[in-house]
Protein backbone atom coordinates (compact mmCIF):
# COMPACT_ATOMS: atom_id res chain seq x y z
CA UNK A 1 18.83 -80.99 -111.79
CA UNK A 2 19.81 -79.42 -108.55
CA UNK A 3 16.58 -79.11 -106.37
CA UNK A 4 18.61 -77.57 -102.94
CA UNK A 5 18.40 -74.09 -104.87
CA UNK A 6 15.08 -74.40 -105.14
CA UNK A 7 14.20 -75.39 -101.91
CA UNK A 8 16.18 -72.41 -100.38
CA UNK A 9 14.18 -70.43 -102.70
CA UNK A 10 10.97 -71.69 -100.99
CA UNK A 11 12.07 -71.10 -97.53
CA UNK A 12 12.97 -67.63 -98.21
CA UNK A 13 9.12 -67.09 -100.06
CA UNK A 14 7.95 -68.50 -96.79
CA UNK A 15 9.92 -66.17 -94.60
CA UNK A 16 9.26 -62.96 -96.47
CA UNK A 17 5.64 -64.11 -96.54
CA UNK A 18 5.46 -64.67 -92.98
CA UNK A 19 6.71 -60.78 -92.49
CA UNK A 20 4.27 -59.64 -94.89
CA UNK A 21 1.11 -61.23 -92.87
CA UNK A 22 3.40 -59.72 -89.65
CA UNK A 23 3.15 -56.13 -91.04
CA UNK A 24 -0.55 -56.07 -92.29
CA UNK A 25 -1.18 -57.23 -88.68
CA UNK A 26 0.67 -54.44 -87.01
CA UNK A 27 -1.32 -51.97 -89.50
CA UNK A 28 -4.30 -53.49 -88.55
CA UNK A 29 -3.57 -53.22 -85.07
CA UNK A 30 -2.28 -49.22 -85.31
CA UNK A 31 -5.52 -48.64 -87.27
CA UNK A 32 -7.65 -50.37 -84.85
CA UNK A 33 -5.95 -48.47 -82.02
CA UNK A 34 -6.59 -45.21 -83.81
CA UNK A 35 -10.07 -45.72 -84.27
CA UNK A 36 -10.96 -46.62 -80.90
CA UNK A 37 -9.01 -43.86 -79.55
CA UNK A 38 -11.54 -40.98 -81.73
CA UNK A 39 -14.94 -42.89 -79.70
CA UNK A 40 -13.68 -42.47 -77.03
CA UNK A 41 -12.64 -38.94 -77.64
CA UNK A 42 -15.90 -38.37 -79.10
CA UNK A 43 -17.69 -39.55 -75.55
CA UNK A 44 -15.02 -37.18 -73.53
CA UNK A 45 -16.93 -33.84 -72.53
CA UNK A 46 -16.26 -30.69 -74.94
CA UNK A 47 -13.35 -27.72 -73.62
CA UNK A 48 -15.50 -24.96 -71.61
CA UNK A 49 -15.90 -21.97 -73.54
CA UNK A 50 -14.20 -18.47 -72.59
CA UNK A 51 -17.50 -17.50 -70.95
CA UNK A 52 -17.46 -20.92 -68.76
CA UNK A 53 -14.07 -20.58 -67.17
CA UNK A 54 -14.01 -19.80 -64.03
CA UNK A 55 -13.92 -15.82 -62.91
CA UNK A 56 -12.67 -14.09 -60.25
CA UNK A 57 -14.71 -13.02 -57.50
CA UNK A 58 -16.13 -9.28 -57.35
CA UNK A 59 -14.00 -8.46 -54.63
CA UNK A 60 -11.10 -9.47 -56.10
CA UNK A 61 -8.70 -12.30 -55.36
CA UNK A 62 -8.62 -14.35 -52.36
CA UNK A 63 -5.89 -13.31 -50.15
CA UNK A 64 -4.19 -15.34 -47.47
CA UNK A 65 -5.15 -15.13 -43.74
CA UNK A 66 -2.46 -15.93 -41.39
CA UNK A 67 -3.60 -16.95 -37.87
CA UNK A 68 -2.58 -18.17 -34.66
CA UNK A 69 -4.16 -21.86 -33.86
CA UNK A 70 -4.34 -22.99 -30.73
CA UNK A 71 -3.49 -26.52 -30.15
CA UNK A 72 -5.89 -29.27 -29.11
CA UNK A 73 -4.82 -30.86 -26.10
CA UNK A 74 -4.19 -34.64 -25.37
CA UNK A 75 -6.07 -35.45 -22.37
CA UNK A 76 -4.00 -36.98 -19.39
CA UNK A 77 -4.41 -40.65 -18.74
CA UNK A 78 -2.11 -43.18 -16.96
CA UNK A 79 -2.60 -45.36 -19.74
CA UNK A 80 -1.53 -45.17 -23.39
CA UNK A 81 -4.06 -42.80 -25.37
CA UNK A 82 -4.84 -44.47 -29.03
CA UNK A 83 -6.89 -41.80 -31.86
CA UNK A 84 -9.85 -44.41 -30.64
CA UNK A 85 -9.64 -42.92 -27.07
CA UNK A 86 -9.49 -39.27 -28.33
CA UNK A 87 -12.29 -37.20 -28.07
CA UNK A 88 -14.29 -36.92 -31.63
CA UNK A 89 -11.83 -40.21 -32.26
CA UNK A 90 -8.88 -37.26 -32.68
CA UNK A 91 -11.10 -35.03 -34.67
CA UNK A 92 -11.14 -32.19 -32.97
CA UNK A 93 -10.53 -28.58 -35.28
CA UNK A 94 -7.86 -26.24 -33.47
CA UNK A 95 -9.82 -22.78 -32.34
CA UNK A 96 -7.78 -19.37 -33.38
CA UNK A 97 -5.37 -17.98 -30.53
CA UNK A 98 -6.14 -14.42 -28.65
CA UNK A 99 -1.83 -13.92 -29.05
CA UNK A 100 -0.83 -12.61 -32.58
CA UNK A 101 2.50 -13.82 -31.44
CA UNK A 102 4.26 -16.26 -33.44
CA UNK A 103 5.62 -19.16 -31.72
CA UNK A 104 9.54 -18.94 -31.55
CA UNK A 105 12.48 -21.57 -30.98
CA UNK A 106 14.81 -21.44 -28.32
CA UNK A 107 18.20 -20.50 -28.77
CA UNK A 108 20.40 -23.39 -29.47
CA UNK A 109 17.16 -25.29 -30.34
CA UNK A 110 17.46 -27.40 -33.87
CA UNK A 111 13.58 -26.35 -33.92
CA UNK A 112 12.69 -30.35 -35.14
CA UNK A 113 14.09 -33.40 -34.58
CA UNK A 114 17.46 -34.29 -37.16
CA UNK A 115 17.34 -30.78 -37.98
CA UNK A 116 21.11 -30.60 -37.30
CA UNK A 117 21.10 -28.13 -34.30
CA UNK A 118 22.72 -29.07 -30.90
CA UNK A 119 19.53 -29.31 -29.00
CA UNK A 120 17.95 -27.88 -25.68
CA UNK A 121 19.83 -30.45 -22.97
């Protein structure tokens, strides 16, 4: 008797039984992963309802100011000025501007730097 078929045989019942134990431990993973996912949904806070959302004010909606700031200036030194040697450490809040006027480029100005235009020289 031929015992090589049989062997074969066995290798193959040890390879399919090796995928079996493979696959109930993938299932047992996707389950586990499920039900730890629902506690922890469970301990998230509930949607608002239609009367907690937020509402608009009485007045209506917030509309957009546009102001003038006027610019906080760096005080002169003869020495390099660092954020540490700024008043308020560099702090300071602009104040609004009297002028309504909007601040305007020069002509021929690129209006920032690598902006492509040919500059004020």
């Amino acid at each position: 008797m031929d015992t090589a078929w049989m062997d074969i045989a066995a290798a193959r019942g040890a390879l399919a039984a090796g995928l079996l134990v493979a696959g109930v431990v993938v299932v047992a993973l996707l389950v586990g992963a499920f039900v730890l996912g629902i506690r922890v949904r469970r301990r998230e806070p509930r949607p608002p309802r239609p009367e907690e959302q937020p509402r608009l004010p009485d007045g209506g909606p917030v509309r957009e100011v546009r102001e003038q700031r006027e610019p906080a200036e760096v005080p002169k030194s003869d020495h390099r000025v660092t954020p540490h040697d700024l008043p308020a450490h560099g702090n300071i809040p602009s104040r609004p501007s009297p002028s309504r006027k909007r601040p305007r480029w020069n002509r021929g100005d690129g209006g920032s730097f690598g902006s492509g235009g040919t500059g004020g020289t």
